[in-house]
PDB file of N, CA and C in Angstrom:
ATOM      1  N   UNK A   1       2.753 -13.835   3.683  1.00  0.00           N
ATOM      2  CA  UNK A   1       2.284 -13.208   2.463  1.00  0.00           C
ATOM      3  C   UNK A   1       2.936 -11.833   2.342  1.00  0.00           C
ATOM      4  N   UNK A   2       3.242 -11.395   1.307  1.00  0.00           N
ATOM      5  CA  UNK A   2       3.861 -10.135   0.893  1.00  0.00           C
ATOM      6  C   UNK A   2       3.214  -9.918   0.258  1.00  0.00           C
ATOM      7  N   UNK A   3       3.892  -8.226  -0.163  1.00  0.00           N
ATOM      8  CA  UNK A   3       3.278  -7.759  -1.236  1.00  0.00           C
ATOM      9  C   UNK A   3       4.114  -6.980  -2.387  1.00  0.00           C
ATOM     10  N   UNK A   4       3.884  -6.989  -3.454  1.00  0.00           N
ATOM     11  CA  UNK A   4       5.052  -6.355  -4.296  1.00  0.00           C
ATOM     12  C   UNK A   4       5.127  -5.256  -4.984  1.00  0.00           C
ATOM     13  N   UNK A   5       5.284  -3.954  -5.400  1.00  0.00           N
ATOM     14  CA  UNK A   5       4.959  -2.744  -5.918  1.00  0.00           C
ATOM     15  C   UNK A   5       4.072  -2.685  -7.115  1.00  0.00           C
ATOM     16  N   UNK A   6       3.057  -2.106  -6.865  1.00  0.00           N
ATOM     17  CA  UNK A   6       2.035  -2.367  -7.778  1.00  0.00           C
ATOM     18  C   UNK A   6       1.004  -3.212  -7.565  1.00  0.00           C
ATOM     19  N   UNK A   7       0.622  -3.485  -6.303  1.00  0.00           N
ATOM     20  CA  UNK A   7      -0.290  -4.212  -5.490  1.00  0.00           C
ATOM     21  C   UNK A   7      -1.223  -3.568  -5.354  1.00  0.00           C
ATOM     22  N   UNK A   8      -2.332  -3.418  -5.550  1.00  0.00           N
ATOM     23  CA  UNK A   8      -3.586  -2.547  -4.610  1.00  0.00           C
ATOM     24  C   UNK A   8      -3.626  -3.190  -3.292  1.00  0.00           C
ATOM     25  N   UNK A   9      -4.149  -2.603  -1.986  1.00  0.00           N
ATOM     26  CA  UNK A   9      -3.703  -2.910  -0.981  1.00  0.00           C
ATOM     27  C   UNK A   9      -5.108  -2.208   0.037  1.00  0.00           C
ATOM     28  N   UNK A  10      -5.298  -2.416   0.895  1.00  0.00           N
ATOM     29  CA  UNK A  10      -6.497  -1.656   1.519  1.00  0.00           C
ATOM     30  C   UNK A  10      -5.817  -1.415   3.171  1.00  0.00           C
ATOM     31  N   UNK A  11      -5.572  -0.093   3.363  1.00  0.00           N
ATOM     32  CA  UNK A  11      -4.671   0.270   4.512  1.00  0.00           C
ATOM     33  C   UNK A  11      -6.189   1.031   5.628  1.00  0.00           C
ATOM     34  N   UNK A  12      -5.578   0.640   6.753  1.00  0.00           N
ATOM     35  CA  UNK A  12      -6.603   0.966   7.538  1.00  0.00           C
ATOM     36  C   UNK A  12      -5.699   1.933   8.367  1.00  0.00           C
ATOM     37  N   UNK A  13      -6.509   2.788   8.806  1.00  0.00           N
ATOM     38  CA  UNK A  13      -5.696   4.172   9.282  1.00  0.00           C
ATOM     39  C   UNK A  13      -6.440   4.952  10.152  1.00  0.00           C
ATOM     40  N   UNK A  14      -6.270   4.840  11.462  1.00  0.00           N
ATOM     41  CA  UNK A  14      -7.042   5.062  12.547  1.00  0.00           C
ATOM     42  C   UNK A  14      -9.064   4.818  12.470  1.00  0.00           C
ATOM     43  N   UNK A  15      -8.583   3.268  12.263  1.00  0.00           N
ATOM     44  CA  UNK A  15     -10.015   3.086  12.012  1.00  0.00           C
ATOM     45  C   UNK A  15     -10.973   3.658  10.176  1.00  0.00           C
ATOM     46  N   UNK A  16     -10.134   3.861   9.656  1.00  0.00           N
ATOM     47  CA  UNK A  16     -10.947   4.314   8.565  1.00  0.00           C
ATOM     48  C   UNK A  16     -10.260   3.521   7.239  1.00  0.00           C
ATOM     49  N   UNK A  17     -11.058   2.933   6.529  1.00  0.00           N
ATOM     50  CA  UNK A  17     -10.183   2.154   5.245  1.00  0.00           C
ATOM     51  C   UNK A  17      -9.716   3.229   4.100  1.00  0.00           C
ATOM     52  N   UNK A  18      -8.731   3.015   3.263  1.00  0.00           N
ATOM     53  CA  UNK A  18      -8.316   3.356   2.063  1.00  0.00           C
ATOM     54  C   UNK A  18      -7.656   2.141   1.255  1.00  0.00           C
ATOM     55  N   UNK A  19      -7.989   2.636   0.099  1.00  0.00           N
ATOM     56  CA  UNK A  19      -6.965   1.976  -1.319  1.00  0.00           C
ATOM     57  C   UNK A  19      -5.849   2.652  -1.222  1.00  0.00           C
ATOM     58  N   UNK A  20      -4.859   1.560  -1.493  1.00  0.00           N
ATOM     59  CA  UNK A  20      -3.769   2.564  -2.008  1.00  0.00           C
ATOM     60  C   UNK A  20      -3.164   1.253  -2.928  1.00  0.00           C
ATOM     61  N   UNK A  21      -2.083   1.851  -3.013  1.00  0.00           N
ATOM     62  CA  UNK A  21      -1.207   0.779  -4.412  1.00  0.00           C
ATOM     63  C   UNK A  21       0.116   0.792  -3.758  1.00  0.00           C
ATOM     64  N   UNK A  22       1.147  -0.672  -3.493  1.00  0.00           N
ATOM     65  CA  UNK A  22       2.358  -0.548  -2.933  1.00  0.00           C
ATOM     66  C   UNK A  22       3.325  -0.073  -3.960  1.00  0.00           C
ATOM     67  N   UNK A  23       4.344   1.130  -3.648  1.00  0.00           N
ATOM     68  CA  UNK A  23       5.615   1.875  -4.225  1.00  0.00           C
ATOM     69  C   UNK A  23       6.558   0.552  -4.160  1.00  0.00           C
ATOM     70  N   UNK A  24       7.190   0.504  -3.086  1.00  0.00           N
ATOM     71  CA  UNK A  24       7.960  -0.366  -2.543  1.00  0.00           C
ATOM     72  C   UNK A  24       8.072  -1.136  -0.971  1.00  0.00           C
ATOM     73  N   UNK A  25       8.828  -1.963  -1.186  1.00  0.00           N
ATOM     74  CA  UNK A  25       8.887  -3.448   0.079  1.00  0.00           C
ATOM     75  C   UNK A  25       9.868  -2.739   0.725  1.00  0.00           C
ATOM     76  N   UNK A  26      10.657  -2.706   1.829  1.00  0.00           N
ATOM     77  CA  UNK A  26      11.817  -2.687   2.312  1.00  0.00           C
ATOM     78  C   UNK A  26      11.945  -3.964   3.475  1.00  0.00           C
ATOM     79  N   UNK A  27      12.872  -4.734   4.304  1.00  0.00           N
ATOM     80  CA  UNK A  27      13.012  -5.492   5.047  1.00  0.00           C
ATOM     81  C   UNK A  27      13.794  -4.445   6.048  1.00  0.00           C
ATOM     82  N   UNK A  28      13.461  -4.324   7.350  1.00  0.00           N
ATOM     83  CA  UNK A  28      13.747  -3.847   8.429  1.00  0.00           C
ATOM     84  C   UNK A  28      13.597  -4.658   9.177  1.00  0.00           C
ATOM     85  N   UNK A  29      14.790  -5.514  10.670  1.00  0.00           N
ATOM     86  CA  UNK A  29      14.892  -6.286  11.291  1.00  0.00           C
ATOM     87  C   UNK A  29      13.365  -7.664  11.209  1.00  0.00           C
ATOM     88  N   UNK A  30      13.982  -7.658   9.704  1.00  0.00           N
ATOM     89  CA  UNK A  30      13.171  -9.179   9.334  1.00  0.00           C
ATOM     90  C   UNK A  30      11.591  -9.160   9.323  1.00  0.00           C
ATOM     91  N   UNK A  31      11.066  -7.474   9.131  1.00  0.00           N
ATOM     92  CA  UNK A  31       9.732  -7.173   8.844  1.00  0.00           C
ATOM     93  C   UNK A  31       9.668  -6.702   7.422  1.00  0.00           C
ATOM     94  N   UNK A  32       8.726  -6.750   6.901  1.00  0.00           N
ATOM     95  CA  UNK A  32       8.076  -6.322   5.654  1.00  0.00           C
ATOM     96  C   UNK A  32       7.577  -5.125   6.243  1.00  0.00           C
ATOM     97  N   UNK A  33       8.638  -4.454   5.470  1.00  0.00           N
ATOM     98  CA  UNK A  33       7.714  -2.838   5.061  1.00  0.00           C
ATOM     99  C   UNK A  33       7.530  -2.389   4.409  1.00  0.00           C
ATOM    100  N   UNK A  34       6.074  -1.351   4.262  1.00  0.00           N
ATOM    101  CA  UNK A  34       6.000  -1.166   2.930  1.00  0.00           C
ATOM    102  C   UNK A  34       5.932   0.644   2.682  1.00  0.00           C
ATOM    103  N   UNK A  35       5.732   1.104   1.083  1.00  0.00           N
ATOM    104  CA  UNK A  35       5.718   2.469   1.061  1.00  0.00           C
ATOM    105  C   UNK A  35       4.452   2.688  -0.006  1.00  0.00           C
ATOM    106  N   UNK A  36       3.100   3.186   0.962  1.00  0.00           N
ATOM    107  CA  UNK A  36       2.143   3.011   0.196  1.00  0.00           C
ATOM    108  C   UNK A  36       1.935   4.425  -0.418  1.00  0.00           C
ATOM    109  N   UNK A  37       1.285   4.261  -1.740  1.00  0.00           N
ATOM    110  CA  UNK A  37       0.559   5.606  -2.624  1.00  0.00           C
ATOM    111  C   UNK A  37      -1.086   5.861  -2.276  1.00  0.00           C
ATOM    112  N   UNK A  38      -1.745   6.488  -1.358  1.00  0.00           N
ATOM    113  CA  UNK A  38      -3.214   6.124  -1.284  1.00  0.00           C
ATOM    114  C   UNK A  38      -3.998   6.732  -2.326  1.00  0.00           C
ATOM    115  N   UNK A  39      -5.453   6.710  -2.710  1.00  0.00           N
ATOM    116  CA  UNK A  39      -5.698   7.104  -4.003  1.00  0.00           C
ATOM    117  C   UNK A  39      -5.868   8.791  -3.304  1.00  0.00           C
ATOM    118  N   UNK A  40      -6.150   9.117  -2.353  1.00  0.00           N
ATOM    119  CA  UNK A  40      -5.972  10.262  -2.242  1.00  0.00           C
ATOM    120  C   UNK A  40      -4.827  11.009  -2.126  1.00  0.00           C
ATOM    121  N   UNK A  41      -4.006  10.592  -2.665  1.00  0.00           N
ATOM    122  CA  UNK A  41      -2.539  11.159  -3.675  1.00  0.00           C
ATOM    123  C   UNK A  41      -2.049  11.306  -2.295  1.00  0.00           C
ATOM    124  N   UNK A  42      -2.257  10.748  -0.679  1.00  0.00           N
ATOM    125  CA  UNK A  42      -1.437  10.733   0.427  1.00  0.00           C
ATOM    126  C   UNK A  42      -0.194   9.581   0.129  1.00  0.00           C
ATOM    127  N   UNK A  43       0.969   9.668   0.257  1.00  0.00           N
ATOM    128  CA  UNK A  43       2.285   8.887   0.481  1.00  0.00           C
ATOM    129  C   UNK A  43       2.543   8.225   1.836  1.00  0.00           C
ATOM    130  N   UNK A  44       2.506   7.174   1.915  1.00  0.00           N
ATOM    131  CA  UNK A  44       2.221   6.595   3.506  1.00  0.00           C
ATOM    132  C   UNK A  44       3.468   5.590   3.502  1.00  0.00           C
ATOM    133  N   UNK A  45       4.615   5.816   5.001  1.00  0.00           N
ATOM    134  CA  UNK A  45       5.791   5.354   4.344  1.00  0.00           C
ATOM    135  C   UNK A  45       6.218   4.349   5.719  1.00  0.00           C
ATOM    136  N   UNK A  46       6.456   3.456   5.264  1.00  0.00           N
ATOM    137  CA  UNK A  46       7.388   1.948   6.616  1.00  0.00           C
ATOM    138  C   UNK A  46       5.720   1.936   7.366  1.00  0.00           C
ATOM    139  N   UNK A  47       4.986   1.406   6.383  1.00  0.00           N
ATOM    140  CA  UNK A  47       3.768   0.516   6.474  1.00  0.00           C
ATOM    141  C   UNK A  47       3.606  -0.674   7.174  1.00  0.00           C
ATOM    142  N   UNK A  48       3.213  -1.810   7.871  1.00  0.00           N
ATOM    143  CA  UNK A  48       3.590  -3.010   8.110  1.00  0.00           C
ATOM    144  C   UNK A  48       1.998  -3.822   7.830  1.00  0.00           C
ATOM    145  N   UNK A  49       2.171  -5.075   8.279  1.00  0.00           N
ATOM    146  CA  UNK A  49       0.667  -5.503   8.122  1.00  0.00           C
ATOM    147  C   UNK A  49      -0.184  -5.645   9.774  1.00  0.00           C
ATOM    148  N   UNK A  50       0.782  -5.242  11.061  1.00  0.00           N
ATOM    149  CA  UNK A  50       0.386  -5.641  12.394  1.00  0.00           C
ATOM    150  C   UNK A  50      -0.862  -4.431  12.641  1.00  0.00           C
ATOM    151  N   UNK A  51      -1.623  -5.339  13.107  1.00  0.00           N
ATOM    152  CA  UNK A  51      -2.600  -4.236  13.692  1.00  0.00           C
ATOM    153  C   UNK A  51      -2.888  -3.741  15.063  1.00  0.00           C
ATOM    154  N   UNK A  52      -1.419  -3.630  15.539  1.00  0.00           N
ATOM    155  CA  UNK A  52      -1.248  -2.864  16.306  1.00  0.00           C
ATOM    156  C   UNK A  52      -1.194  -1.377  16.521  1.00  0.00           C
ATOM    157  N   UNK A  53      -0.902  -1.503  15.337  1.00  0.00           N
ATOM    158  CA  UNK A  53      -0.273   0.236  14.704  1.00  0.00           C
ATOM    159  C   UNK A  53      -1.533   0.731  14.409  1.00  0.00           C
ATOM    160  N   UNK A  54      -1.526   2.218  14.475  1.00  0.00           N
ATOM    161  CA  UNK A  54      -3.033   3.130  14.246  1.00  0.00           C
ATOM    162  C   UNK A  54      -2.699   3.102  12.320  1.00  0.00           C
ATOM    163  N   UNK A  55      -2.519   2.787  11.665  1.00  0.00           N
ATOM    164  CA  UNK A  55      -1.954   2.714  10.315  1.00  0.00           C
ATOM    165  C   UNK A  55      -1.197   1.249   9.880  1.00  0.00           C
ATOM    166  N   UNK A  56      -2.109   0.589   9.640  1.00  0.00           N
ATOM    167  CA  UNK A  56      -1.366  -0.249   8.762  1.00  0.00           C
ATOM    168  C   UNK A  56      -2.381  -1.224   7.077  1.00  0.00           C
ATOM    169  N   UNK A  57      -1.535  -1.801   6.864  1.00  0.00           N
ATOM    170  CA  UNK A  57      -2.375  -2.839   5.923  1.00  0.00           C
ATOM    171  C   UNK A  57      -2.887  -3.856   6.191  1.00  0.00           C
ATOM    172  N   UNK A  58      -4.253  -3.786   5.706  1.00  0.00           N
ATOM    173  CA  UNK A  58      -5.386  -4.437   6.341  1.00  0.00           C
ATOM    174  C   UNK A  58      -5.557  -5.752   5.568  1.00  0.00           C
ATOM    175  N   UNK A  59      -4.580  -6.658   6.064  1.00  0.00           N
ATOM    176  CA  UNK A  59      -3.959  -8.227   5.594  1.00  0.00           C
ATOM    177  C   UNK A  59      -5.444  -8.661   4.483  1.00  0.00           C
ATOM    178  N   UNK A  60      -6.603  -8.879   5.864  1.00  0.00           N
ATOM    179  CA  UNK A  60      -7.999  -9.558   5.453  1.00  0.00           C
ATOM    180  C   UNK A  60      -8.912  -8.840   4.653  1.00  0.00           C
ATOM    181  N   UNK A  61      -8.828  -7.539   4.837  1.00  0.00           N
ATOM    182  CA  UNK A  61      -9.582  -6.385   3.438  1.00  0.00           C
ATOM    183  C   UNK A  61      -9.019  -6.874   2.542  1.00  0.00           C
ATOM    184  N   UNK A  62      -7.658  -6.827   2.340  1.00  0.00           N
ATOM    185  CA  UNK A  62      -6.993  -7.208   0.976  1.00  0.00           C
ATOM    186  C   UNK A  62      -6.994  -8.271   0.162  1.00  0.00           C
ATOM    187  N   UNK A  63      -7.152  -9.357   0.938  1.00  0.00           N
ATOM    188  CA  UNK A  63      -7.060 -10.683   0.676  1.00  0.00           C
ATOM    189  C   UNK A  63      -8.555 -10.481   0.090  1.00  0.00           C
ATOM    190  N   UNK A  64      -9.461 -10.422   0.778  1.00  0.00           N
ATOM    191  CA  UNK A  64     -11.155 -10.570   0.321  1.00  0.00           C
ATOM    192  C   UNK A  64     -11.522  -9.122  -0.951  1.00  0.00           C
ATOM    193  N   UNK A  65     -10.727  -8.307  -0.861  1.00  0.00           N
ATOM    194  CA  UNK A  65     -11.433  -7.160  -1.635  1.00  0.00           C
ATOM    195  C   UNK A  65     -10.626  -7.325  -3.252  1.00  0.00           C
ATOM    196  N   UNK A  66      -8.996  -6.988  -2.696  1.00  0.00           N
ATOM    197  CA  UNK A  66      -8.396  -6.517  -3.805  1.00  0.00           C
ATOM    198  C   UNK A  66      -7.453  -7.596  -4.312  1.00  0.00           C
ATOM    199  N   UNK A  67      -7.361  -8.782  -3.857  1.00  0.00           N
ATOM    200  CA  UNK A  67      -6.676  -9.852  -4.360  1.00  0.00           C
ATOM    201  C   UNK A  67      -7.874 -10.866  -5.238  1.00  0.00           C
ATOM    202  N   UNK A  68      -9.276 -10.258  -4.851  1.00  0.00           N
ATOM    203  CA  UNK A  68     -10.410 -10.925  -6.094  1.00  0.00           C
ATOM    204  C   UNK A  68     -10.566 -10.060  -6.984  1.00  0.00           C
ATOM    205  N   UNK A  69     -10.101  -8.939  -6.925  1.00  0.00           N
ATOM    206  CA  UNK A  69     -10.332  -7.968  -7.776  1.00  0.00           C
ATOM    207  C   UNK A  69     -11.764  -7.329  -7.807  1.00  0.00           C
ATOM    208  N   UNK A  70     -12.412  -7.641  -6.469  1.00  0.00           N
ATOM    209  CA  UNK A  70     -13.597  -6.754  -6.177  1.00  0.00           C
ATOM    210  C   UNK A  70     -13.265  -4.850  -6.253  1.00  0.00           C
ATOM    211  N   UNK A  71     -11.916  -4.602  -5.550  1.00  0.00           N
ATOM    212  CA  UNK A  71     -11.857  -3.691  -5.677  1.00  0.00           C
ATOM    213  C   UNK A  71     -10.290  -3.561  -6.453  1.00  0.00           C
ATOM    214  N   UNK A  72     -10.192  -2.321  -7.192  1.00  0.00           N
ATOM    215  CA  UNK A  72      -8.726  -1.871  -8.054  1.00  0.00           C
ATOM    216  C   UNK A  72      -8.828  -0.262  -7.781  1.00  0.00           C
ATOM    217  N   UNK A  73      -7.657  -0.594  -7.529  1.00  0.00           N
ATOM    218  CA  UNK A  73      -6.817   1.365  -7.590  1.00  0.00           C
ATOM    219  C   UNK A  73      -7.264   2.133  -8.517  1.00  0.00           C
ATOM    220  N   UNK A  74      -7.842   3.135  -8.484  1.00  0.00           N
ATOM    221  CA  UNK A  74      -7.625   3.928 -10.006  1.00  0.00           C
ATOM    222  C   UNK A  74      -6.412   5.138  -9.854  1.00  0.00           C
ATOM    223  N   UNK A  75      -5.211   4.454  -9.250  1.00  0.00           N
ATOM    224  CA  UNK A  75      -3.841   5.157  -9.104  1.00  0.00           C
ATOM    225  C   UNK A  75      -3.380   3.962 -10.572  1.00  0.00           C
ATOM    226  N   UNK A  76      -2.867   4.887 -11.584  1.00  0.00           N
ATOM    227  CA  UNK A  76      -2.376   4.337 -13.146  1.00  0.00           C
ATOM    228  C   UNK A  76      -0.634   4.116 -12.927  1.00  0.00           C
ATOM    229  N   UNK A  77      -0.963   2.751 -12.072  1.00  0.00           N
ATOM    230  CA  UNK A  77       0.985   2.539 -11.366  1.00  0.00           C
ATOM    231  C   UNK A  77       1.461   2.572 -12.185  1.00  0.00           C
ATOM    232  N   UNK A  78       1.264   1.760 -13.669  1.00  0.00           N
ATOM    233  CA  UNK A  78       2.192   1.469 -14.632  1.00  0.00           C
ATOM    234  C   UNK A  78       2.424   2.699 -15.369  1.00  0.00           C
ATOM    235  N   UNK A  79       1.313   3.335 -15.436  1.00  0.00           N
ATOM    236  CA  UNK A  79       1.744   4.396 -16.242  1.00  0.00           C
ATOM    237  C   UNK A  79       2.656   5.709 -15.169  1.00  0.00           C
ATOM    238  N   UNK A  80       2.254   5.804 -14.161  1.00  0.00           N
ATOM    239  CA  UNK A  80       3.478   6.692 -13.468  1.00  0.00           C
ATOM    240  C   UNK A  80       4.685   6.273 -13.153  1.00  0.00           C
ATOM    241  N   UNK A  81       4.923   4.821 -13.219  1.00  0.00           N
ATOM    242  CA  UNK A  81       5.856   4.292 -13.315  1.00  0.00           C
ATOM    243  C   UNK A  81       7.103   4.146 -14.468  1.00  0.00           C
ATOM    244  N   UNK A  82       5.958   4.633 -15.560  1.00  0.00           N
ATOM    245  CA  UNK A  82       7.025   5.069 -16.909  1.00  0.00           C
ATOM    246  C   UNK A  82       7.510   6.173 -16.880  1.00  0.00           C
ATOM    247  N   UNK A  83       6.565   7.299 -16.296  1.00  0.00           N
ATOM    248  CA  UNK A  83       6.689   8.747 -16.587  1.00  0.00           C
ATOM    249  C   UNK A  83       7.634   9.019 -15.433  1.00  0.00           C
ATOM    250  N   UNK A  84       8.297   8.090 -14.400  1.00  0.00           N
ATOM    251  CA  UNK A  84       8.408   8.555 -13.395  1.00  0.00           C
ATOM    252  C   UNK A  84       8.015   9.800 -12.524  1.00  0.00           C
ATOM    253  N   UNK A  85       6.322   9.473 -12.075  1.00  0.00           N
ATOM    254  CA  UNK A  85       5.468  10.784 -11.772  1.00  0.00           C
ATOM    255  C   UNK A  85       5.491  10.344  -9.939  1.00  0.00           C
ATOM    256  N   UNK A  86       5.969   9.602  -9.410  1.00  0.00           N
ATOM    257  CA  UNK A  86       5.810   9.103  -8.284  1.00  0.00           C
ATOM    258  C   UNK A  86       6.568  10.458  -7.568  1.00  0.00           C
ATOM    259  N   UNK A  87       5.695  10.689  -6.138  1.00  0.00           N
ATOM    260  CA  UNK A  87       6.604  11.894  -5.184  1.00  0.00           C
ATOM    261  C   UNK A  87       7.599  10.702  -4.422  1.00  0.00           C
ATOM    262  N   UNK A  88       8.888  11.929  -4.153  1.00  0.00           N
ATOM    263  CA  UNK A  88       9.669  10.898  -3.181  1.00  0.00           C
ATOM    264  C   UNK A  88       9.227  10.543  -2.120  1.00  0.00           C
ATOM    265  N   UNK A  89       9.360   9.762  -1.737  1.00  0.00           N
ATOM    266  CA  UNK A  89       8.627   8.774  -0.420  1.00  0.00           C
ATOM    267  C   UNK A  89       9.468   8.484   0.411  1.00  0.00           C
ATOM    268  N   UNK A  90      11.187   7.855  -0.039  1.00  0.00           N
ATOM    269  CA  UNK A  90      11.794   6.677   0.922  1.00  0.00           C
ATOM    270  C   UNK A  90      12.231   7.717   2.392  1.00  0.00           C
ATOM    271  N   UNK A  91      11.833   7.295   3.531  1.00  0.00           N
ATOM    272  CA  UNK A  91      12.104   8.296   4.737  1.00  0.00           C
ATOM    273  C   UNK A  91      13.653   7.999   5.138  1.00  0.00           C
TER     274      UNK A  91
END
């Protein structure tokens, strides 16, 4: 499963959940990475979905929260996406 820019996404980050919305995908030695926007206007960058990492995306939050649309971003992707209001991110 992937995810594609403009996803709401629920990233877990040393134990604590957030929303955020995916910027962009990148492929690094055949992983999905991602470059998340959190709603607390934090930029979170080469994301993955393993939960190994003290930071990543929380596959099963997402699937159950924000892929039913229980929960949505109130980050306005499309519209910063016109205005180009996004901070640079790519590391």
């Amino acid at each position: 499963m992937g995810y594609k820019a403009g996803d709401t996404v629920i990233v877990t980050r040393e134990g604590i959940n957030h929303v955020g919305v995916v910027l962009d995908k990148h492929l690094i030695n055949k992983q999905s990475m991602y470059d998340v926007l959190l709603e607390s206007r934090s930029c979170i960058t080469m994301l993955n979905t393993s939960t190994s990492k003290k930071t990543y995306i929380n596959k099963m939050l997402t699937s159950k929260l924000c892929d039913t649309e229980v929960i949505q971003t109130t980050i306005p992707y499309k519209e910063m996406l016109a205005n180009d209001d996004f901070p640079i991110y790519h590391s």
